[in-house]
Every structure is written in C-alpha cells, then in structure tokens.
PDB file of N, CA and C in Angstrom:
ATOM      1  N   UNK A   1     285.968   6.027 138.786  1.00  0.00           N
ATOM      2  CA  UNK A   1     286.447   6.615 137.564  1.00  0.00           C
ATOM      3  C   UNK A   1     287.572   5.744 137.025  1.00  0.00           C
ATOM      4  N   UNK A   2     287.028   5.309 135.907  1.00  0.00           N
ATOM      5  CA  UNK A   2     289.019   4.562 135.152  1.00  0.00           C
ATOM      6  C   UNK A   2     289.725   5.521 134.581  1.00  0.00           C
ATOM      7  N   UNK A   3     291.220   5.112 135.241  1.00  0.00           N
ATOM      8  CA  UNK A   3     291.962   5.428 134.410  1.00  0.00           C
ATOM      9  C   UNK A   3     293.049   4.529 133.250  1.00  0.00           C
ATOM     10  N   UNK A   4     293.196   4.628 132.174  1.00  0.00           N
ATOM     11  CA  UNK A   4     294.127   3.720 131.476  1.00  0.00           C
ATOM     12  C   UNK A   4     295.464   3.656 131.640  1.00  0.00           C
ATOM     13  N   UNK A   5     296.098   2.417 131.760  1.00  0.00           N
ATOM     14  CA  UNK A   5     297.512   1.896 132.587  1.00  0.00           C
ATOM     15  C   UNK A   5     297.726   2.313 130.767  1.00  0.00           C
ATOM     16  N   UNK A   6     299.460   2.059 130.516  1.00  0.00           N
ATOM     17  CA  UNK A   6     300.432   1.787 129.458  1.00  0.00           C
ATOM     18  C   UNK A   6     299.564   0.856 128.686  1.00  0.00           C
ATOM     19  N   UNK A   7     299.579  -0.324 129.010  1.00  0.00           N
ATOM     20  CA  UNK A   7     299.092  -1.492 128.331  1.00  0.00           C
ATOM     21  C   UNK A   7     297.516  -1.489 127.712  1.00  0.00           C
ATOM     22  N   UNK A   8     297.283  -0.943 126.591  1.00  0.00           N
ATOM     23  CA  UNK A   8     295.906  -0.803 125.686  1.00  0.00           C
ATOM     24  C   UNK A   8     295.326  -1.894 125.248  1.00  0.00           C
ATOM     25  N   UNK A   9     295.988  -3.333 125.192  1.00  0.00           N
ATOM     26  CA  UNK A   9     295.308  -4.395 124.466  1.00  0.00           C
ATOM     27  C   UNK A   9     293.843  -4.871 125.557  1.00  0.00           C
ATOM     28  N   UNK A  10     293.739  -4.732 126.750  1.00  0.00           N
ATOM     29  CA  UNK A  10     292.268  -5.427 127.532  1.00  0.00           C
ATOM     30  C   UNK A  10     291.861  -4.345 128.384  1.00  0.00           C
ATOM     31  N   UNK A  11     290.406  -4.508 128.427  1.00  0.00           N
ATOM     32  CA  UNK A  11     290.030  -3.498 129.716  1.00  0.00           C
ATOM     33  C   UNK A  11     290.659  -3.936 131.046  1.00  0.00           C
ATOM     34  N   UNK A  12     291.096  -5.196 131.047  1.00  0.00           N
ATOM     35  CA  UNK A  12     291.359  -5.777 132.441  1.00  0.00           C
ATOM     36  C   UNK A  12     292.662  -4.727 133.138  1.00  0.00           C
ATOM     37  N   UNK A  13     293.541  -4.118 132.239  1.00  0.00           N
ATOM     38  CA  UNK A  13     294.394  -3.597 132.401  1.00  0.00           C
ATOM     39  C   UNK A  13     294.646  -2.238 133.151  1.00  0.00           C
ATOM     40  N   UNK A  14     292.868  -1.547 132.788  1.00  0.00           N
ATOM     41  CA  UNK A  14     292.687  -0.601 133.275  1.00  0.00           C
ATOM     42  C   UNK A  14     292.971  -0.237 134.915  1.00  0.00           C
ATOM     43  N   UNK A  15     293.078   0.780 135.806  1.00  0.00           N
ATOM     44  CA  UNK A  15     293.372   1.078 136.711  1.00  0.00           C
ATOM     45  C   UNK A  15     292.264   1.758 137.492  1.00  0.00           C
ATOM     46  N   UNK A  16     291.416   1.375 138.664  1.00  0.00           N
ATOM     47  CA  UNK A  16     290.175   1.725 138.757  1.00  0.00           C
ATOM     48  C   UNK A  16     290.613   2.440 140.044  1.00  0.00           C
ATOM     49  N   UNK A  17     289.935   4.270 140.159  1.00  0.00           N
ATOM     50  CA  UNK A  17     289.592   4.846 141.265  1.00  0.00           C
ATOM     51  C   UNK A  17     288.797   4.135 142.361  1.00  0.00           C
ATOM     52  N   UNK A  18     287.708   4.093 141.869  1.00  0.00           N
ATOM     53  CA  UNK A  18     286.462   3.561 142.800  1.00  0.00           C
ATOM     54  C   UNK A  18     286.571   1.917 142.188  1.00  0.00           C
ATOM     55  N   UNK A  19     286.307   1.469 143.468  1.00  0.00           N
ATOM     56  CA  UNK A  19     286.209  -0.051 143.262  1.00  0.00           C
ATOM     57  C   UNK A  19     285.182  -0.949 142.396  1.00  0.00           C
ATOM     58  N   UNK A  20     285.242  -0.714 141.237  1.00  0.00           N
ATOM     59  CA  UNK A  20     284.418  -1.155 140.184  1.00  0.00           C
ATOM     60  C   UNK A  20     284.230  -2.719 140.433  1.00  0.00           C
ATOM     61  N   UNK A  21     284.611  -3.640 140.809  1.00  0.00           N
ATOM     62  CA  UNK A  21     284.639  -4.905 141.208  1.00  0.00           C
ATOM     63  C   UNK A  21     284.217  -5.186 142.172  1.00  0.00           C
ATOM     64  N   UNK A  22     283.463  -4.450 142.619  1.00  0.00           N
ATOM     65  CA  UNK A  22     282.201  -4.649 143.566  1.00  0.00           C
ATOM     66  C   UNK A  22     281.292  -4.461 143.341  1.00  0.00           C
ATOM     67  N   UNK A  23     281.113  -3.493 142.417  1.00  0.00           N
ATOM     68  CA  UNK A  23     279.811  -2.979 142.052  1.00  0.00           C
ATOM     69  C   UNK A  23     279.082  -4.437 140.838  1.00  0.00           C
ATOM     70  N   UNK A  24     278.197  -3.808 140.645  1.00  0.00           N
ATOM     71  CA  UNK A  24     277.368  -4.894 139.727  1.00  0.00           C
ATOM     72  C   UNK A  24     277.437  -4.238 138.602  1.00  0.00           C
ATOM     73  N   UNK A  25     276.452  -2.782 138.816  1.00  0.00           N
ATOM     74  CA  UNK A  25     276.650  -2.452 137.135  1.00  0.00           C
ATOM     75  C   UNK A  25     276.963  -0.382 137.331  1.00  0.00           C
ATOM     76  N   UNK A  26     278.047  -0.079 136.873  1.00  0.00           N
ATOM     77  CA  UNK A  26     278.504   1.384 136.251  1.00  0.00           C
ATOM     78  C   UNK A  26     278.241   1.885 134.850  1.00  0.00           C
ATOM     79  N   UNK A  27     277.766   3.158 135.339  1.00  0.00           N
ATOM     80  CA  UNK A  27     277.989   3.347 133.672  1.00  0.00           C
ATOM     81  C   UNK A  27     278.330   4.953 133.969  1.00  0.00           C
ATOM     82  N   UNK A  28     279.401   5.084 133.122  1.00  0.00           N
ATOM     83  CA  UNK A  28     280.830   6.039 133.143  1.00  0.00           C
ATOM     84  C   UNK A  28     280.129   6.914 131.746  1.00  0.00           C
ATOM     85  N   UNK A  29     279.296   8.275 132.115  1.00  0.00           N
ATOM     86  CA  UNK A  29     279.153   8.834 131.179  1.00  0.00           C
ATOM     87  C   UNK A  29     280.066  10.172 131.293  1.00  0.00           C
ATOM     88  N   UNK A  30     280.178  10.359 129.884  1.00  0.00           N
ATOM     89  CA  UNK A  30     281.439  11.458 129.665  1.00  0.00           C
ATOM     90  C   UNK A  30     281.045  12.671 128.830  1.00  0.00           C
ATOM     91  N   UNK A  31     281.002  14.265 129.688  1.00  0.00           N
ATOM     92  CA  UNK A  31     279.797  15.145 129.257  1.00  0.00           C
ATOM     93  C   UNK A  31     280.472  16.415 128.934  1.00  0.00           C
ATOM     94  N   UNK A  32     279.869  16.807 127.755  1.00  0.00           N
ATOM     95  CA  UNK A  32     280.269  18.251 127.832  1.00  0.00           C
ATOM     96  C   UNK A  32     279.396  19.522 128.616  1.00  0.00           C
ATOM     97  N   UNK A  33     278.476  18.834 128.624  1.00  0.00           N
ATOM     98  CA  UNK A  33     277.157  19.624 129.219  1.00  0.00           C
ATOM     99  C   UNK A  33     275.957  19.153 130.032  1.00  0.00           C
ATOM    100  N   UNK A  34     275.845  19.492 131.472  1.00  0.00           N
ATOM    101  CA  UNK A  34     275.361  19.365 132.134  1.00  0.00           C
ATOM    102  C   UNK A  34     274.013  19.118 132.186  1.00  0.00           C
ATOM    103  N   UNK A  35     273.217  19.566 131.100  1.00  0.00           N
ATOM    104  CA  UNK A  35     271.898  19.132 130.608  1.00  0.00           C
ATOM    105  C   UNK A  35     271.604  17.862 130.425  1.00  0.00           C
ATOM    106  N   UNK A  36     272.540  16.611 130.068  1.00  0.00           N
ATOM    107  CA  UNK A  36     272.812  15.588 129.385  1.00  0.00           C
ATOM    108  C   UNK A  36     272.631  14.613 130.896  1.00  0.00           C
ATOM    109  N   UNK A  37     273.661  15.437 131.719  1.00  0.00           N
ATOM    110  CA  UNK A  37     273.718  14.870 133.207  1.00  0.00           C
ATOM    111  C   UNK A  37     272.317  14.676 133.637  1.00  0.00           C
ATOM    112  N   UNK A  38     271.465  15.365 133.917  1.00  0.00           N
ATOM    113  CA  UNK A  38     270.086  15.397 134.510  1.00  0.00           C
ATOM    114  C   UNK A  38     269.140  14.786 133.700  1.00  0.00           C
ATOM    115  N   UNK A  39     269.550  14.291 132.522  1.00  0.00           N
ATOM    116  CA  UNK A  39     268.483  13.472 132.181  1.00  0.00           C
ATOM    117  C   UNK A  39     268.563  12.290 132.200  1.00  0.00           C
ATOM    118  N   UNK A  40     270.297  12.122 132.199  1.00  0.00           N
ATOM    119  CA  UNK A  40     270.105  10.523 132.791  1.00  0.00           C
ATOM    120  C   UNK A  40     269.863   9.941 134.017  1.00  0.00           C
ATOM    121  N   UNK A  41     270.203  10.725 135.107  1.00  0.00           N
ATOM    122  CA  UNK A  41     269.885  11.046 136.030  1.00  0.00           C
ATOM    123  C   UNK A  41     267.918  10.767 136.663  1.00  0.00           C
ATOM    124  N   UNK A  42     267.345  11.415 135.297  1.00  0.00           N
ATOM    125  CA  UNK A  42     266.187  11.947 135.902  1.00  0.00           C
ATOM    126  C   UNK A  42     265.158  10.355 135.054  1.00  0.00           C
ATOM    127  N   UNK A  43     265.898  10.103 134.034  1.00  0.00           N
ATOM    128  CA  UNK A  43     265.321   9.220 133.461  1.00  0.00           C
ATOM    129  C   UNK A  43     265.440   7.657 133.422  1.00  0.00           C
ATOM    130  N   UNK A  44     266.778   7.637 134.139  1.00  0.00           N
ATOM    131  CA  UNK A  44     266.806   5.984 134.595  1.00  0.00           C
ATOM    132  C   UNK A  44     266.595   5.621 135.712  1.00  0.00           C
ATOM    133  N   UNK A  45     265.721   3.928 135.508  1.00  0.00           N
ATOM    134  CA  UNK A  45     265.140   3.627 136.775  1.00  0.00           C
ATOM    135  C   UNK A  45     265.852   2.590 137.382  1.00  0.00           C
ATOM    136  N   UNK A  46     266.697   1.977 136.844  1.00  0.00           N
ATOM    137  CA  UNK A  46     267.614   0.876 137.611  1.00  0.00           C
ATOM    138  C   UNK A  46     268.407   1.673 138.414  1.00  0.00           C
ATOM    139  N   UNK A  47     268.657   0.702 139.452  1.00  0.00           N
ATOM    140  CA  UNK A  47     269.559   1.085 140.343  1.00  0.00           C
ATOM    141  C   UNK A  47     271.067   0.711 139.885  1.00  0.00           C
ATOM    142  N   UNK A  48     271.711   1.669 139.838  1.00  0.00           N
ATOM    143  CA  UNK A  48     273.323   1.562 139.235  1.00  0.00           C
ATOM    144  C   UNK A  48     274.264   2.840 139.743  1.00  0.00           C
ATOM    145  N   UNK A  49     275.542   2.327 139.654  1.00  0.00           N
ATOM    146  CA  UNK A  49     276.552   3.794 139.871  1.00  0.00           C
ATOM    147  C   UNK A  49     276.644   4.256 138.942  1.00  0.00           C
ATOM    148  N   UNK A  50     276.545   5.647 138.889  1.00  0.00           N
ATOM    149  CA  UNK A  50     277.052   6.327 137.827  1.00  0.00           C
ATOM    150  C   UNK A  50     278.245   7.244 137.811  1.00  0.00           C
ATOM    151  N   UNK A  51     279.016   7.482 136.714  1.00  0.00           N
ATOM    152  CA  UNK A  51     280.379   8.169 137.098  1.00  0.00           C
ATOM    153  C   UNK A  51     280.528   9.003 135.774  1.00  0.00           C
ATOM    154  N   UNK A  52     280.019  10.015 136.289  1.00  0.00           N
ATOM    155  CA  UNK A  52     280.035  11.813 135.525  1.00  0.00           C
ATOM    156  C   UNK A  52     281.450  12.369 135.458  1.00  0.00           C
ATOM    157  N   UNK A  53     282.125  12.671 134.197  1.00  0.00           N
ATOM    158  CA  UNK A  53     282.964  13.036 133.642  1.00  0.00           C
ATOM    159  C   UNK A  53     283.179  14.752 132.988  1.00  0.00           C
ATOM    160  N   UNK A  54     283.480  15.284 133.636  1.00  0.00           N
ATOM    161  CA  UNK A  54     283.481  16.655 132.867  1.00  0.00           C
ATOM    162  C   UNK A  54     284.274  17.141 132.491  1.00  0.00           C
ATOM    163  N   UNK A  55     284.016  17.071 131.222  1.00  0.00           N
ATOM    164  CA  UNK A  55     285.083  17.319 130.615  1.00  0.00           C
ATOM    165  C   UNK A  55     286.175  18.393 129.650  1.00  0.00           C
ATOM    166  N   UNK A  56     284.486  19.443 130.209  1.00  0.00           N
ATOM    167  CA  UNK A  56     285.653  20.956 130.551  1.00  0.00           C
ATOM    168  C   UNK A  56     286.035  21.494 131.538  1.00  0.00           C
ATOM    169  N   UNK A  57     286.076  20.149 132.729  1.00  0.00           N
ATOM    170  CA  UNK A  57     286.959  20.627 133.896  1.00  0.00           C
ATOM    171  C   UNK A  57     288.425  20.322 133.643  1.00  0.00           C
ATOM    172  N   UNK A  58     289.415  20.576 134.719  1.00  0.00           N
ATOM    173  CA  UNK A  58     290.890  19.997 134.089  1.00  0.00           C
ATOM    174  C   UNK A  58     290.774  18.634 134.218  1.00  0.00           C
ATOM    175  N   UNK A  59     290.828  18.430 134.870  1.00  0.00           N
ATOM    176  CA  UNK A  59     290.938  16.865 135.397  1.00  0.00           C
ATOM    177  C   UNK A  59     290.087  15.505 135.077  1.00  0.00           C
ATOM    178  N   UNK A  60     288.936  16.462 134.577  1.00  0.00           N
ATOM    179  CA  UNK A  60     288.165  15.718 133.826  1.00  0.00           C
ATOM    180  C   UNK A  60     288.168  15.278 132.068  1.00  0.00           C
ATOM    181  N   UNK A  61     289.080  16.154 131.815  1.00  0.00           N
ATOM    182  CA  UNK A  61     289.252  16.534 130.192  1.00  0.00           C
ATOM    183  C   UNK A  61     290.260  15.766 130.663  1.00  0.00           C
ATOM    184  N   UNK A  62     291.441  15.359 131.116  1.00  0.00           N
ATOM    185  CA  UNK A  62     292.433  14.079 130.983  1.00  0.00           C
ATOM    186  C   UNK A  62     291.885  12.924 131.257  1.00  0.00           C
ATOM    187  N   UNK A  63     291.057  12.422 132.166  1.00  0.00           N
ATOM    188  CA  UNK A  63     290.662  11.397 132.363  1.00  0.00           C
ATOM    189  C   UNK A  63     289.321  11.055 131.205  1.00  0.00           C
ATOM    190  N   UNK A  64     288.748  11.938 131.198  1.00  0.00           N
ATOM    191  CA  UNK A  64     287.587  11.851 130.333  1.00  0.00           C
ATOM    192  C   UNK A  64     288.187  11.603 128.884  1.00  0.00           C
ATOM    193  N   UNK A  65     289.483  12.445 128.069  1.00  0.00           N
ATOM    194  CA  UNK A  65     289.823  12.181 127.096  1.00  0.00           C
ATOM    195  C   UNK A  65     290.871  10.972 126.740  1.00  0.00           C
ATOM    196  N   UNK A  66     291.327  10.441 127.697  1.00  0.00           N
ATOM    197  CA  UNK A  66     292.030   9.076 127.960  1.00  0.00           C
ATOM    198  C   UNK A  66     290.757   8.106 127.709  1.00  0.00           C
ATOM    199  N   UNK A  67     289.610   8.124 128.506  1.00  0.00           N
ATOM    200  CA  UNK A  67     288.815   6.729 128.308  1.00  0.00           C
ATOM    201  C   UNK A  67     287.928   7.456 126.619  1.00  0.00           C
ATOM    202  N   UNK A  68     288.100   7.994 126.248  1.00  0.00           N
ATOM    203  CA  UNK A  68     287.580   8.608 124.742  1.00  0.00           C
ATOM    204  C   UNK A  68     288.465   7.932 123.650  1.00  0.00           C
ATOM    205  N   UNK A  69     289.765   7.874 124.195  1.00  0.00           N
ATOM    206  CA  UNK A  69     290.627   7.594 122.578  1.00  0.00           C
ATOM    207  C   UNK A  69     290.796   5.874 123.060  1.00  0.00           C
ATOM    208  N   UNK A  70     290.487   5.673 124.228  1.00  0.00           N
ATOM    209  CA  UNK A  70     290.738   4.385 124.520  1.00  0.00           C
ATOM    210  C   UNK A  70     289.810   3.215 123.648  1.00  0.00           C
ATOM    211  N   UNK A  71     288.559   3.789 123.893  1.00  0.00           N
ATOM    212  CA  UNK A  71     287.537   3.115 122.742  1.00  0.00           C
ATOM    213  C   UNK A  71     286.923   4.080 121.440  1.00  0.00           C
ATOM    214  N   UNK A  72     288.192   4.948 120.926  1.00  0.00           N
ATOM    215  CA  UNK A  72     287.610   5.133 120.280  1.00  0.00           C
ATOM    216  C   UNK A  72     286.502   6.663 119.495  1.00  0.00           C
ATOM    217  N   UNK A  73     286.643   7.140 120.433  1.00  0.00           N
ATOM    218  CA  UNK A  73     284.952   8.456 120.549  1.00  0.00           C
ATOM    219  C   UNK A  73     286.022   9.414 120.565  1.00  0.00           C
ATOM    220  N   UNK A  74     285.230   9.996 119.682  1.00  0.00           N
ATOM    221  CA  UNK A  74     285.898  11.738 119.804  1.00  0.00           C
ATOM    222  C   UNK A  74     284.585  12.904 120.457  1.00  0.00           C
ATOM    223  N   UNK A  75     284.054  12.742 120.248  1.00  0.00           N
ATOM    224  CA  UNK A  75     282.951  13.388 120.391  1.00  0.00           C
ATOM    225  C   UNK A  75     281.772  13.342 121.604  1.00  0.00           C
ATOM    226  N   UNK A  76     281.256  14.190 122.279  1.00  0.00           N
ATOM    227  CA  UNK A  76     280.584  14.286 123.622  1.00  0.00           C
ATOM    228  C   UNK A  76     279.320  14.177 122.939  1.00  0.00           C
ATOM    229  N   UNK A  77     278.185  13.525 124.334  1.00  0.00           N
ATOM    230  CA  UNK A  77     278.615  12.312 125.131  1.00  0.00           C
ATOM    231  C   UNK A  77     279.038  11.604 125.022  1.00  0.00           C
ATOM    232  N   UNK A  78     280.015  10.132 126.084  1.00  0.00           N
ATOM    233  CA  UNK A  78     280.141   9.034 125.586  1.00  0.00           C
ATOM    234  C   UNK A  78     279.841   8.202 126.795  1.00  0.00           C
ATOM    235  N   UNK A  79     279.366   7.575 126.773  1.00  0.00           N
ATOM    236  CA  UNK A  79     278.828   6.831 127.470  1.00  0.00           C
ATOM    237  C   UNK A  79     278.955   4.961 127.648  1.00  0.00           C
ATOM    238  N   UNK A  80     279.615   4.637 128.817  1.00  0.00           N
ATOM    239  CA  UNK A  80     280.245   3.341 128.671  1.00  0.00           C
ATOM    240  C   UNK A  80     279.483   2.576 130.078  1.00  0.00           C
ATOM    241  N   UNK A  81     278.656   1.652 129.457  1.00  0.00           N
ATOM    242  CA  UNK A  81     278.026   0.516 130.589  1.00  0.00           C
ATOM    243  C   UNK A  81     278.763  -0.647 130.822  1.00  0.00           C
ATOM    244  N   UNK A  82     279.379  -1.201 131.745  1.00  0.00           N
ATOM    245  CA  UNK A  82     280.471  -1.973 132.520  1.00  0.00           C
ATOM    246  C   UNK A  82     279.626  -2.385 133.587  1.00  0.00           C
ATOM    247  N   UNK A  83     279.210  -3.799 133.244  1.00  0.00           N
ATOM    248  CA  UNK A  83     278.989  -4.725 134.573  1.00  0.00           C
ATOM    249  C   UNK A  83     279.784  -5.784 135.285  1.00  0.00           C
ATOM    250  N   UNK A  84     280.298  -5.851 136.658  1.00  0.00           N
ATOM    251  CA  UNK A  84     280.912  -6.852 136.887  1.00  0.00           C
ATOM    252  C   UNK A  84     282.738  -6.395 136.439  1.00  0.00           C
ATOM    253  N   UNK A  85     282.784  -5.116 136.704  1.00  0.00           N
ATOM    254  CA  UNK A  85     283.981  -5.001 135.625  1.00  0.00           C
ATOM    255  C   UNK A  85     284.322  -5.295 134.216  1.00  0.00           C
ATOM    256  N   UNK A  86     283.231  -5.710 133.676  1.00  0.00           N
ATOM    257  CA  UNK A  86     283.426  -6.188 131.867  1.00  0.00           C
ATOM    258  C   UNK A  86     282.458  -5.260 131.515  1.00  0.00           C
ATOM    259  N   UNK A  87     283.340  -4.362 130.334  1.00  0.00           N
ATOM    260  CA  UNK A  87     282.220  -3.522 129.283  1.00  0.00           C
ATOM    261  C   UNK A  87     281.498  -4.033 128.818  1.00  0.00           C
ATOM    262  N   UNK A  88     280.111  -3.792 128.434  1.00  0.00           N
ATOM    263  CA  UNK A  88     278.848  -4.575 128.199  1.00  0.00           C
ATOM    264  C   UNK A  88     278.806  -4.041 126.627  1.00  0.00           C
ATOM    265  N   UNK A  89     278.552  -2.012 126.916  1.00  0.00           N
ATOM    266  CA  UNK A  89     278.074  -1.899 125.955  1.00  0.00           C
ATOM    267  C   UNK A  89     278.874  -0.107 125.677  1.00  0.00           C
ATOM    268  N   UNK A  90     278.770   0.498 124.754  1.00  0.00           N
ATOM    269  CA  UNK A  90     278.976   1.789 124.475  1.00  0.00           C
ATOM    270  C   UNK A  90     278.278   2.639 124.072  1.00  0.00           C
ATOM    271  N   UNK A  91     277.883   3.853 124.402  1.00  0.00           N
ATOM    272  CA  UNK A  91     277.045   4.391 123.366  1.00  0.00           C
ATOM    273  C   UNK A  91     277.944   5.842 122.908  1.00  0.00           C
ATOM    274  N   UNK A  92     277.826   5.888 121.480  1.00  0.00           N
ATOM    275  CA  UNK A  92     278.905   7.139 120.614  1.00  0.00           C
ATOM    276  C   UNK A  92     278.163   7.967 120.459  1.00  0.00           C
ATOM    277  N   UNK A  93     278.455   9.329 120.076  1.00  0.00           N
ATOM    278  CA  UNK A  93     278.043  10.740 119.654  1.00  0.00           C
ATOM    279  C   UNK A  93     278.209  10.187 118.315  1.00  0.00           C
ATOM    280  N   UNK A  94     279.271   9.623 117.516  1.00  0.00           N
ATOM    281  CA  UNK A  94     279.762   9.758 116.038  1.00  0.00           C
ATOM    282  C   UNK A  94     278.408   8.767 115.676  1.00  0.00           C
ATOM    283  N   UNK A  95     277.458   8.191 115.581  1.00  0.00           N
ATOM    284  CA  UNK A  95     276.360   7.496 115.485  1.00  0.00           C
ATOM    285  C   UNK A  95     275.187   8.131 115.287  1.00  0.00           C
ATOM    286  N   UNK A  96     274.537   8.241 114.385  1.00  0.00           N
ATOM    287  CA  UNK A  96     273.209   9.046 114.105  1.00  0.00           C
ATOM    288  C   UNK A  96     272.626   9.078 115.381  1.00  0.00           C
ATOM    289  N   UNK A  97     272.815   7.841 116.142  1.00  0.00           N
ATOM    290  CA  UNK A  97     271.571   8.518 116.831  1.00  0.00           C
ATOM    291  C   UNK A  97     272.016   8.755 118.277  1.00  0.00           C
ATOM    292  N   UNK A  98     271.032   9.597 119.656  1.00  0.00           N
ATOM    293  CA  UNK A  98     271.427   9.964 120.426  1.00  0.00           C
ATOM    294  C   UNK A  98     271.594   9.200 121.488  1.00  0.00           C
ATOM    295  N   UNK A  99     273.317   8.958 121.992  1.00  0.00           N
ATOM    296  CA  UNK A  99     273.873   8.389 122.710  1.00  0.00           C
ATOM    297  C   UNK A  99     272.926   8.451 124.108  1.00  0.00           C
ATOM    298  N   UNK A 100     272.769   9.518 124.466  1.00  0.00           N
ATOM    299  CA  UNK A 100     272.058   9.850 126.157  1.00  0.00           C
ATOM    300  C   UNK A 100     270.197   9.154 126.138  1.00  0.00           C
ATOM    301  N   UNK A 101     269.741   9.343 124.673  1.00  0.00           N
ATOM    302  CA  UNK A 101     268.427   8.484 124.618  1.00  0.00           C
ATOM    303  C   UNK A 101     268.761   6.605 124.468  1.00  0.00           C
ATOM    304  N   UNK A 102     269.409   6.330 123.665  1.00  0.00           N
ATOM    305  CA  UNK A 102     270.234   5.109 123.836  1.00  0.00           C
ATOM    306  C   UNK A 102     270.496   4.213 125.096  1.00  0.00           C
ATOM    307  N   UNK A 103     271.198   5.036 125.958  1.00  0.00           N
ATOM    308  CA  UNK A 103     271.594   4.759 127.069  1.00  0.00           C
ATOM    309  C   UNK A 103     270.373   4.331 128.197  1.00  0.00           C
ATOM    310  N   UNK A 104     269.607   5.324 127.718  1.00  0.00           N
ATOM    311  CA  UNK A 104     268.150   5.255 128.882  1.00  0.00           C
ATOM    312  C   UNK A 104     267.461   4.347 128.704  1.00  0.00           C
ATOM    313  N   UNK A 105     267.217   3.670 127.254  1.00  0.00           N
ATOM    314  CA  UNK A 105     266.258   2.564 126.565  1.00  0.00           C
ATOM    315  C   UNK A 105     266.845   1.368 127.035  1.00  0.00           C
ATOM    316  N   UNK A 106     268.708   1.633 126.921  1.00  0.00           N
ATOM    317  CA  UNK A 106     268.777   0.200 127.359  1.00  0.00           C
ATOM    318  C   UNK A 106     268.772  -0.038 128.619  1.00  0.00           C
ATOM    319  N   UNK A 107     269.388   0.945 129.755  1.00  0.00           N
ATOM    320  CA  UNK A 107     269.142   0.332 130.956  1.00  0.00           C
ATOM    321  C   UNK A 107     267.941   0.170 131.419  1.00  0.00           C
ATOM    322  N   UNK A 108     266.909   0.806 130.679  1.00  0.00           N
ATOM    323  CA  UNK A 108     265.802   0.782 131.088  1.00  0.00           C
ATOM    324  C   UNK A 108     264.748  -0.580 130.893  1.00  0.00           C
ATOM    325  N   UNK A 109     265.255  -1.315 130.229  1.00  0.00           N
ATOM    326  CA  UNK A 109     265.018  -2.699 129.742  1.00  0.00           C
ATOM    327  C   UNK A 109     265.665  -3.784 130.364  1.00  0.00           C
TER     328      UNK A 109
END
C-alpha cells in the first residue's frame, strides 16, 4: 500500500508499506464497492499484486484518499498500475468510460 511522504513533486518520494521494489508489476485499486473487487479479481489473467483499498473503511479512506488527491481522482474506482516501482498507467472514474473495464483490457494485453 503507498503512502505519500510531504514532498508531492515525484512518485519516487512516496513511502511504500509492502515492498513494491520487488515486485514487477502492482496495481493499487481504490474501491468503494466490493463488486468492483471481484471482477478484477475474477477477470484478470496476468499474474500481478494487487492492493485493494477501501475506502469506507477508516484507514482505508486516509490512505485511499491521500493516493486520490495525489494524482488527482476524486471519484471511485481508481485504479493505479505501477511496474518496477514507476507508474505506468491510471485509470479515472471522472472519464466516460469504465475505469474497472479499462483496467482488465489493459492488463489483459
């Protein structure tokens, strides 16, 4: 799970729970609803970590709403793919189209 240090100008800055710099590829989705969870879940076939955010838990609504204003998103899901420790890609709610189908097409490719 990231959390954001003081310093906002690089992701490098960020402060990582789980050792993201080992991994190859994360993707940090951020949920209001658990429905959203099981389909990414049920629908991607690469092998990757994933790191579920809830964010009408307590603890999840600070951390979850810290990496939200960090890039940006107001709005559930949000969904952030990070390989190698470098953000790759994002996918927004504020975007016509649906972030959680988005997400599946691309890792799925």
């Amino acid at each position: 799970m990231l959390l954001p240090s003081r310093r906002r100008d690089s992701f490098y800055h960020w402060g990582f729970i789980s050792n993201v710099f080992n991994m190859s590829t994360e993707a940090v989705v951020i949920y209001s609803d658990y429905k959203q969870v099981e389909k990414v879940k049920d629908e991607v076939k690469t092998s990757l970590t994933f790191n579920f955010i809830d964010i009408t838990s307590k603890k999840g609504k600070k951390d979850g709403w810290s990496i939200k204003s960090y890039w940006g998103a107001k709005l559930d899901p949000f969904i952030l793919i990070v390989r190698d420790g470098t953000p790759v890609k994002a996918f927004y709610s504020e975007d016509k189209k649906d972030p959680i189908e988005e997400a599946i097409k691309y890792l799925n490719t």
